[in-house]
N, C-alpha and C. Protein backbone atom coordinates (compact mmCIF):
# COMPACT_ATOMS: atom_id res chain seq x y z
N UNK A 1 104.12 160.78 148.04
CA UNK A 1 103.47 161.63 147.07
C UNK A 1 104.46 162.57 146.37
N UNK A 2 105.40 163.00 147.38
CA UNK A 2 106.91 163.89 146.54
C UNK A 2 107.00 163.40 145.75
N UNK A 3 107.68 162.44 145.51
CA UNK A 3 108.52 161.56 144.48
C UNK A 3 107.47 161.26 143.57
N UNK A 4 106.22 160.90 143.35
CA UNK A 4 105.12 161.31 141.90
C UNK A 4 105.24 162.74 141.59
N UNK A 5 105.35 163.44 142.27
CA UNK A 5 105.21 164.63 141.43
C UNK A 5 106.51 164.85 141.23
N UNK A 6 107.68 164.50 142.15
CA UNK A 6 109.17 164.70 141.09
C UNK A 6 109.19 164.48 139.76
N UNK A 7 108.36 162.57 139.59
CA UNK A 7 108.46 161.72 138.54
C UNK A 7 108.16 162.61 137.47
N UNK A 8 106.28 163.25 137.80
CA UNK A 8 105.64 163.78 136.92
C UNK A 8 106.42 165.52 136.12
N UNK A 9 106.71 165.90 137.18
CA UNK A 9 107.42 167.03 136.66
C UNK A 9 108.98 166.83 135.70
N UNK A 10 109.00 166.02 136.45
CA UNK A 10 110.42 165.76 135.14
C UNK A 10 109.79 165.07 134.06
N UNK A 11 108.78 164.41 133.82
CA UNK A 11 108.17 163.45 132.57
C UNK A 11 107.73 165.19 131.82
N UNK A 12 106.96 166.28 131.98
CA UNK A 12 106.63 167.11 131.95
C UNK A 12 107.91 167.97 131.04
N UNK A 13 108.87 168.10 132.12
CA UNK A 13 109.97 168.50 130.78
C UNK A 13 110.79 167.63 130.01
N UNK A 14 110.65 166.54 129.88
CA UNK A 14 111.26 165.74 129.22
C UNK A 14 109.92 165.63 127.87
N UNK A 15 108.95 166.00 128.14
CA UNK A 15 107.60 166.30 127.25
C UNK A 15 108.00 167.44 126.16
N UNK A 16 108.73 168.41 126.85
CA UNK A 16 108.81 169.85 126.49
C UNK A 16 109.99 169.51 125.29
N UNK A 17 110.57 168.68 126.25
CA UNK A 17 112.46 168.91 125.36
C UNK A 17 112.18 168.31 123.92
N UNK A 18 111.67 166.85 124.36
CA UNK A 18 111.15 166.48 122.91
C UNK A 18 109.82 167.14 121.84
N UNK A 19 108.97 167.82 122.04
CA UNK A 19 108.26 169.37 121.54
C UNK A 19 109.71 169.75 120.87
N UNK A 20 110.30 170.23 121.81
CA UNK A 20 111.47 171.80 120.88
C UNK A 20 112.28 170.78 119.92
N UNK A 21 112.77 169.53 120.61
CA UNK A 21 113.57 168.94 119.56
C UNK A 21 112.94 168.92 118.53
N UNK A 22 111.63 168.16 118.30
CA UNK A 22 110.92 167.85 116.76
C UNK A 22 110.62 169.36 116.34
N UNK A 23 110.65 170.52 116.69
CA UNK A 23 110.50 171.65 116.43
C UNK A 23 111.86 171.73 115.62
N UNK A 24 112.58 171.80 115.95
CA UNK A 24 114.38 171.79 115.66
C UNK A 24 114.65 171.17 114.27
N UNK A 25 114.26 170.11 114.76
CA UNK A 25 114.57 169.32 113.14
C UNK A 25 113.58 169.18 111.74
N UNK A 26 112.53 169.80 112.34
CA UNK A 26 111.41 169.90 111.43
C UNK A 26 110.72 168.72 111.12
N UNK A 27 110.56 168.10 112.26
CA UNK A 27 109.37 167.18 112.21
C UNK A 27 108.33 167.20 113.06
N UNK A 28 107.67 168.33 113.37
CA UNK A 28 106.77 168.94 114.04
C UNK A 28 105.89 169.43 113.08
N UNK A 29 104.64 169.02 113.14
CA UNK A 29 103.54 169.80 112.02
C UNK A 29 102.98 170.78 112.33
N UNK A 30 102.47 171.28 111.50
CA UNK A 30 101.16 172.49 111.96
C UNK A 30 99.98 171.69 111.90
N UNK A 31 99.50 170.85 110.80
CA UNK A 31 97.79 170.29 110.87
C UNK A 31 98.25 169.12 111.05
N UNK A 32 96.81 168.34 111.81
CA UNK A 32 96.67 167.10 112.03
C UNK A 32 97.01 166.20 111.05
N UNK A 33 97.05 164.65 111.25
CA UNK A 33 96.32 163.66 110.13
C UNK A 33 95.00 164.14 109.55
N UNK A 34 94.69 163.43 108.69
CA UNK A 34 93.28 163.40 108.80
C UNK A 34 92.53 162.41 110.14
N UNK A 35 91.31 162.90 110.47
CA UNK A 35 90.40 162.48 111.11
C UNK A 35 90.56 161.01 111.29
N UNK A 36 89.97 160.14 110.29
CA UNK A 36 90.50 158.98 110.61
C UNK A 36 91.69 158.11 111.12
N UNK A 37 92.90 158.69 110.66
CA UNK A 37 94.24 158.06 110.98
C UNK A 37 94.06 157.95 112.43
N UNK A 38 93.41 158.73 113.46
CA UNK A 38 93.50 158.39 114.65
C UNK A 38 92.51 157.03 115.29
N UNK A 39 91.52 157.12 114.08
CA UNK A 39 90.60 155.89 114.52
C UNK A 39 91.24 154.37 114.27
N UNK A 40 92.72 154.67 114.18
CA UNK A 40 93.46 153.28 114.39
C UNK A 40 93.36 152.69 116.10
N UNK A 41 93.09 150.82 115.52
CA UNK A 41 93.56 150.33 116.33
C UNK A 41 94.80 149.81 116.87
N UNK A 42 95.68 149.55 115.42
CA UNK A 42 97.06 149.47 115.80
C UNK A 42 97.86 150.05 116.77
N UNK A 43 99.18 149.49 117.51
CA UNK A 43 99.89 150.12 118.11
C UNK A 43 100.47 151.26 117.67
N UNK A 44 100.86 152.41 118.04
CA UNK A 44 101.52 153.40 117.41
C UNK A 44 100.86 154.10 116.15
N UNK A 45 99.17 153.55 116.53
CA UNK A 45 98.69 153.96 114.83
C UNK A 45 99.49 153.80 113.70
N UNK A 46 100.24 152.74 113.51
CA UNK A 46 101.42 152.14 112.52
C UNK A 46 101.07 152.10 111.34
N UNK A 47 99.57 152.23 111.52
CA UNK A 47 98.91 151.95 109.99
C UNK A 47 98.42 153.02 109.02
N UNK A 48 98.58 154.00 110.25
CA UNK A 48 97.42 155.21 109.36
C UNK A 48 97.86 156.65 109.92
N UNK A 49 99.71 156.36 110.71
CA UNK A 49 100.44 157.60 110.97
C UNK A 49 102.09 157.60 110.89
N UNK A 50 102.79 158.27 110.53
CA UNK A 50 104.28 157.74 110.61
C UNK A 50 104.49 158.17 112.27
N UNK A 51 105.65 157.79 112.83
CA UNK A 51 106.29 158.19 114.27
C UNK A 51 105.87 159.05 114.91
N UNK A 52 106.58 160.13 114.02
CA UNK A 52 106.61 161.61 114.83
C UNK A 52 105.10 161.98 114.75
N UNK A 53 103.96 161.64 113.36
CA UNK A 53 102.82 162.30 114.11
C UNK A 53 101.97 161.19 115.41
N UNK A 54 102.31 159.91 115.62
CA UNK A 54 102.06 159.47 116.57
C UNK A 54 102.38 160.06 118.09
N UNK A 55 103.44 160.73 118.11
CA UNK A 55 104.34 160.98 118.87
C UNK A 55 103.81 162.63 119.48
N UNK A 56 103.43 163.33 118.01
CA UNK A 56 102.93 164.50 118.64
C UNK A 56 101.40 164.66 118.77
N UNK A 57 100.48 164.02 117.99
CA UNK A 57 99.17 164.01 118.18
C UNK A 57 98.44 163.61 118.85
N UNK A 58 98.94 161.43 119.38
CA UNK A 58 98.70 161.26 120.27
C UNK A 58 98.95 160.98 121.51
N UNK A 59 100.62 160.66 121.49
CA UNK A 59 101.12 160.66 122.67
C UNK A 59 101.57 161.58 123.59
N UNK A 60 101.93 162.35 123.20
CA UNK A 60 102.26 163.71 123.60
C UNK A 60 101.14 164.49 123.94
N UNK A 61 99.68 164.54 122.95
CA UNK A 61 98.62 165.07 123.79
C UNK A 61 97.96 164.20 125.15
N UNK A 62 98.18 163.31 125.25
CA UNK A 62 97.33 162.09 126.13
C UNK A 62 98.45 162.57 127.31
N UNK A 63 99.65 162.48 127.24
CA UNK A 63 100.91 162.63 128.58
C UNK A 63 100.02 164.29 129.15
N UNK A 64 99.86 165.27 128.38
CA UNK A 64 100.00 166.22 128.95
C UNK A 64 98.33 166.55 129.76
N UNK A 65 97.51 166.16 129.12
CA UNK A 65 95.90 165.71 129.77
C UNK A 65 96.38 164.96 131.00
N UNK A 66 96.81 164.05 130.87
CA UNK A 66 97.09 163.23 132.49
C UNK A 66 97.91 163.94 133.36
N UNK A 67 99.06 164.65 132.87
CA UNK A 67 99.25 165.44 133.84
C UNK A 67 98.75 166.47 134.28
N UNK A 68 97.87 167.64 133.25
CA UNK A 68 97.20 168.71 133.87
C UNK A 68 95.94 168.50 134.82
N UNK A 69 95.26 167.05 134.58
CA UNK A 69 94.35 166.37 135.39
C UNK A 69 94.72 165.76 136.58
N UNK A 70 96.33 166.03 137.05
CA UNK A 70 96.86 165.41 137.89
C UNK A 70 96.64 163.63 138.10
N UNK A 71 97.05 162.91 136.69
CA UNK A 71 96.31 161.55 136.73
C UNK A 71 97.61 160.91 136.72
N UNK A 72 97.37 159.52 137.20
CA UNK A 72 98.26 158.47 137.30
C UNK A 72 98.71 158.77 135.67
N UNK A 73 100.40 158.62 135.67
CA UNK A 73 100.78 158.30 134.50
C UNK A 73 101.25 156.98 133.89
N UNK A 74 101.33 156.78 132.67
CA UNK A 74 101.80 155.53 132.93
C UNK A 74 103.13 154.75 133.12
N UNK A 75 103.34 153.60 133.42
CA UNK A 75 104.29 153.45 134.16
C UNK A 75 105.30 152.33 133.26
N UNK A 76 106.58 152.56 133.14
CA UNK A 76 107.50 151.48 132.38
C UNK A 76 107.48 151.39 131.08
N UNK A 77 106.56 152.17 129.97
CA UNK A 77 106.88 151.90 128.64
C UNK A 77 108.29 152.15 128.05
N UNK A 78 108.12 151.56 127.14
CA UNK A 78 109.39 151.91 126.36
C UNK A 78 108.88 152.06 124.64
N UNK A 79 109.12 153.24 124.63
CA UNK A 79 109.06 154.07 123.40
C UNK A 79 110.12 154.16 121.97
N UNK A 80 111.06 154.11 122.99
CA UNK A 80 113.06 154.43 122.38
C UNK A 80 113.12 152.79 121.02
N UNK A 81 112.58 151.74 121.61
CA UNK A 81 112.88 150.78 120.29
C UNK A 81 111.85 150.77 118.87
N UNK A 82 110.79 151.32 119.13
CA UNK A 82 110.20 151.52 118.29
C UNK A 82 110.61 152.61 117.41
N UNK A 83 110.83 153.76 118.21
CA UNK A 83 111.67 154.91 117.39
C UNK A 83 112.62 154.71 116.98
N UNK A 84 113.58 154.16 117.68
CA UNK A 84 114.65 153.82 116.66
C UNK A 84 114.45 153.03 115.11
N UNK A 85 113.40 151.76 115.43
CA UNK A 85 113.48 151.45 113.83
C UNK A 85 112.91 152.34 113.39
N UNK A 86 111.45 153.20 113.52
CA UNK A 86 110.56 153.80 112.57
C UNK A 86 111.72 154.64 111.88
N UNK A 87 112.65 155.04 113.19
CA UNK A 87 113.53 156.33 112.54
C UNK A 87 114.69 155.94 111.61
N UNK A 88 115.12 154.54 111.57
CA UNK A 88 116.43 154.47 110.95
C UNK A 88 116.56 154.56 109.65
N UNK A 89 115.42 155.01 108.52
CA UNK A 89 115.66 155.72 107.33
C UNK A 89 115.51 156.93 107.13
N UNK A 90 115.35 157.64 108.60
CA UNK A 90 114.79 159.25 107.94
C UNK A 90 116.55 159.65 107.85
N UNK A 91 116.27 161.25 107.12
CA UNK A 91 117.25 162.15 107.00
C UNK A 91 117.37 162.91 108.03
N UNK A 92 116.63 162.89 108.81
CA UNK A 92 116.77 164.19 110.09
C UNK A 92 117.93 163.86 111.13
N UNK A 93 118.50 165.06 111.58
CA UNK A 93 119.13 164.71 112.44
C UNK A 93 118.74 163.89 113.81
N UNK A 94 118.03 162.69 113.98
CA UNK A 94 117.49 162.03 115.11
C UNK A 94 118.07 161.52 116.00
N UNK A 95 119.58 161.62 116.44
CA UNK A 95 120.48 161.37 117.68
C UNK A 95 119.44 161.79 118.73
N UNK A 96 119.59 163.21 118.62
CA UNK A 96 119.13 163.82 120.14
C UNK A 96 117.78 163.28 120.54
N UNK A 97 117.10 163.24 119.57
CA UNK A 97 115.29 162.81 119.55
C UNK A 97 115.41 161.76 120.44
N UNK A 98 116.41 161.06 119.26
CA UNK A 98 116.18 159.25 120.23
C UNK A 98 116.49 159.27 121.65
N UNK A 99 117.81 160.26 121.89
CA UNK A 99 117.98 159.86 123.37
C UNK A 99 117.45 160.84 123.99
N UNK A 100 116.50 161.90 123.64
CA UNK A 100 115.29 162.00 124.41
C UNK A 100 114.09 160.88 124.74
N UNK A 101 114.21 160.67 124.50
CA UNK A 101 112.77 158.96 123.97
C UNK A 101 112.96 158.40 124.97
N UNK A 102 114.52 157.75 124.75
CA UNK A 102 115.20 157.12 126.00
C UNK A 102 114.90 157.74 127.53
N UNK A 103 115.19 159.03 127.34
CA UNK A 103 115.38 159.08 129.26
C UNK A 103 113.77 158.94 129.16
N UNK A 104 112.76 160.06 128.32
CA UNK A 104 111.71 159.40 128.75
C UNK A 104 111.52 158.04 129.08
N UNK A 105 111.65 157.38 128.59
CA UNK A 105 111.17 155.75 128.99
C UNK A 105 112.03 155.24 130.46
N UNK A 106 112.80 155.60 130.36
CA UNK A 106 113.68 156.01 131.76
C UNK A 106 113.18 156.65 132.90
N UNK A 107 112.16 157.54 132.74
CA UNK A 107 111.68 158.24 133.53
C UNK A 107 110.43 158.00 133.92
N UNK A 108 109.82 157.13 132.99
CA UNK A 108 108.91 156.08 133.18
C UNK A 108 108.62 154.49 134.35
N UNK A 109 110.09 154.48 134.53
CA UNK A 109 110.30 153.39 134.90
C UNK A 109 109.53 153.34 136.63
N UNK A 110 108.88 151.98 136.46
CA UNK A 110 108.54 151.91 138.30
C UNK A 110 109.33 151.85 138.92
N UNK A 111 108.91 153.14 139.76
CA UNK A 111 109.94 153.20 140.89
C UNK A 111 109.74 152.21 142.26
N UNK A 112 110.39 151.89 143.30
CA UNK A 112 109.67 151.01 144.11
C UNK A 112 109.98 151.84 145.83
């Protein structure tokens, strides 16, 4: 049971770091999409959100519900290749972002 809540507490600030990063570079919003954009079925809401508001509206709210509910998180995604393409035309400085992404998905990984 240690080692889940190690997992979870480090997924937790690795939650945080990427928050301040998109804070940093100014891709952090104040208002939502609209209403609908979330009623995508697509992966990543690809259709009806760019990255970062996928990233802060719904992934980032869903991680932090499962952890304040103390819930299984999920296990092995990988986030980091998708960000990298969505990201490889922006202007922002996105080094650090991405290899935040990374350890998340890193930190994701099943442990055995």
């Amino acid at each position: 049971m240690l080692n889940k809540k190690k997992q979870t507490d480090s997924i937790a600030l690795q939650l945080k770091q990427i928050e301040d990063e998109m804070q940093r570079i100014s891709l952090w919003q104040m208002t939502p999409p609209q209403a609908d954009a979330f009623l995508s079925k697509e992966p990543f809401a690809i259709d009806t959100m760019e990255a970062n508001e996928w990233l802060q509206w719904i992934f980032i709210p869903r991680m932090w519900a499962l952890i304040d509910a103390n819930a299984n998180l999920p296990q092995g995604f990988a986030l980091h290749p998708y960000f990298e393409e969505a990201f490889k035309e922006q202007n922002y400085e996105i080094a650090q972002l991405l290899q935040l992404i990374e350890q998340l998905d890193d930190l994701s990984a099943v442990k055995d």
